[in-house]
Protein backbone atom coordinates (compact mmCIF):
# COMPACT_ATOMS: atom_id res chain seq x y z
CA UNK A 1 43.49 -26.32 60.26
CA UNK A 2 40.06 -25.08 61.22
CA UNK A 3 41.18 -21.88 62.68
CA UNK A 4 42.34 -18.62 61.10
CA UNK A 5 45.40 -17.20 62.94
CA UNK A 6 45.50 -13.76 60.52
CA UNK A 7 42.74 -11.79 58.86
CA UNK A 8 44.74 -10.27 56.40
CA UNK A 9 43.28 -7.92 54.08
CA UNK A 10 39.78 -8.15 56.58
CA UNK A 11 38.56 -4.66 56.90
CA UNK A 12 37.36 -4.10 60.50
CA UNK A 13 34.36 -1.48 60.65
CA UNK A 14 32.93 -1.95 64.46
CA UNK A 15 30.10 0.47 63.62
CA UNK A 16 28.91 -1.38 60.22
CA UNK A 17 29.09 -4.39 61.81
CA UNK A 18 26.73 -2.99 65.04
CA UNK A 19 24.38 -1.18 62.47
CA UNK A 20 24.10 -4.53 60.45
CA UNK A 21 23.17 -7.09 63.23
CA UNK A 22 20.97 -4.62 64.55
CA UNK A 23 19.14 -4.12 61.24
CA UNK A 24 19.21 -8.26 60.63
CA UNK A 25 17.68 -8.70 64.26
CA UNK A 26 14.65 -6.56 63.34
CA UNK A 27 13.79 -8.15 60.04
CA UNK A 28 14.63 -11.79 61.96
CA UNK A 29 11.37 -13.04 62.21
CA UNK A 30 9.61 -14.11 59.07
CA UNK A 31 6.50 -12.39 60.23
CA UNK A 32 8.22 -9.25 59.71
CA UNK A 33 9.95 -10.22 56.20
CA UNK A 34 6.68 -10.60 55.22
CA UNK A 35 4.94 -7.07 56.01
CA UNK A 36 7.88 -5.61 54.48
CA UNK A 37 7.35 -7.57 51.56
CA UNK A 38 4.05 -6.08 51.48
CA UNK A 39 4.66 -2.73 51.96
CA UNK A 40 7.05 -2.81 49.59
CA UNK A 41 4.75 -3.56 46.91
CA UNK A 42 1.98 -0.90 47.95
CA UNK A 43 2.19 2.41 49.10
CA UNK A 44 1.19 2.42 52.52
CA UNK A 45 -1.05 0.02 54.50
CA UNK A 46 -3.16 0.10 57.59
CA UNK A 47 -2.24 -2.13 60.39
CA UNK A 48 -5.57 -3.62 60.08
CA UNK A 49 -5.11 -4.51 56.57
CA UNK A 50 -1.58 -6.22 57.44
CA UNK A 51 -3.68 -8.38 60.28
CA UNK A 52 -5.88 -9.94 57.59
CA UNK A 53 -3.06 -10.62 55.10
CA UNK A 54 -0.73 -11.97 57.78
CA UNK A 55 -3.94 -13.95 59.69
CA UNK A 56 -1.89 -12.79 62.86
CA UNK A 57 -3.72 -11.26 65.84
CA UNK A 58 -3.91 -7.58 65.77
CA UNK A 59 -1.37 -7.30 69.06
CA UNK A 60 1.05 -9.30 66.83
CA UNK A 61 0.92 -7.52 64.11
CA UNK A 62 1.32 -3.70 65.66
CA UNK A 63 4.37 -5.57 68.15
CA UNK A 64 5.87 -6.31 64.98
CA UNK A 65 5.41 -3.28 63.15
CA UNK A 66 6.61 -1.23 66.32
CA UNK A 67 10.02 -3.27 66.06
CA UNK A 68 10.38 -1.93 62.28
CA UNK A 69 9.01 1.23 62.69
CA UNK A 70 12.41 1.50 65.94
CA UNK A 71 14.51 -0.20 63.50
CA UNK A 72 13.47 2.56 60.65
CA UNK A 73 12.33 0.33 58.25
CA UNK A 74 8.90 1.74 58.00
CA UNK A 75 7.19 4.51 59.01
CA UNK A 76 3.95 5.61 60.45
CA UNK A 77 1.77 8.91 59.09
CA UNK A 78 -1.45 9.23 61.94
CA UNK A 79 -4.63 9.25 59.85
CA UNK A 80 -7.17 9.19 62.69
CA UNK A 81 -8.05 6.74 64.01
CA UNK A 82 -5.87 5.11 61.78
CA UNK A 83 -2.39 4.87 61.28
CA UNK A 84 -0.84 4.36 57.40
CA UNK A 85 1.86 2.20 57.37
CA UNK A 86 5.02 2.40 54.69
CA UNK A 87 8.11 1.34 53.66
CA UNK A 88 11.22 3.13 53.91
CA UNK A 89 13.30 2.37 50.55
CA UNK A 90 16.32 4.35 51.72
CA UNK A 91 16.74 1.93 55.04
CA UNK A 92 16.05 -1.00 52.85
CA UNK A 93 18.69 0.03 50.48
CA UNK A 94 21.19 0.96 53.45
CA UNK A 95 20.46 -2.49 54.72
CA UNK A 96 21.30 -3.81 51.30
CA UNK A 97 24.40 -2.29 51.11
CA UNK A 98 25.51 -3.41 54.35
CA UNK A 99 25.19 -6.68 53.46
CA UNK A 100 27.78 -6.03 50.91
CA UNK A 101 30.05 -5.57 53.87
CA UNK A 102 30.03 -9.34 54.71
């Protein structure tokens, strides 16, 4: 009873389905859900800044931000010798979306 012999009406998209588990395994890490909760409520952050909220060391912190910067969930404008952190909507949107999928 437990297993499904037909996926009838199932639509099969290979490429969503890459594109989604590749977005989820970037935001998988709760450290990471939480700076883009943050950025999502300002518009742009330093790194440092994100250290002090997070009370993570600074290493962590920029490891985790270069994993969503890869992913394209944020981005990074060079204000030396600083680097402003931000949010991008339109990924978090497509991500959104995607979900919709499942």
């Amino acid at each position: 009873m437990g297993c499904i012999t037909g996926l009838v009406g199932v639509e099969i998209d290979e490429a969503k389905e890459q594109t989604l588990a590749a977005a989820a395994k970037a935001i998988a890490h709760p450290a990471r859900v939480r700076i883009l909760r943050i950025l999502t409520r300002q518009q742009g952050c330093l790194n440092s800044d994100l250290v002090g909220e997070l009370g993570l060391a600074q290493s962590t912190v920029s490891e985790h931000l270069r994993i969503l910067k890869a992913a394209g969930f944020v981005t990074a404008e060079s204000q030396p010798p600083r680097t402003c952190f931000t949010v991008n909507r339109q990924k978090l949107e497509e991500f959104r979306a995607l979900l919709g999928y499942l």
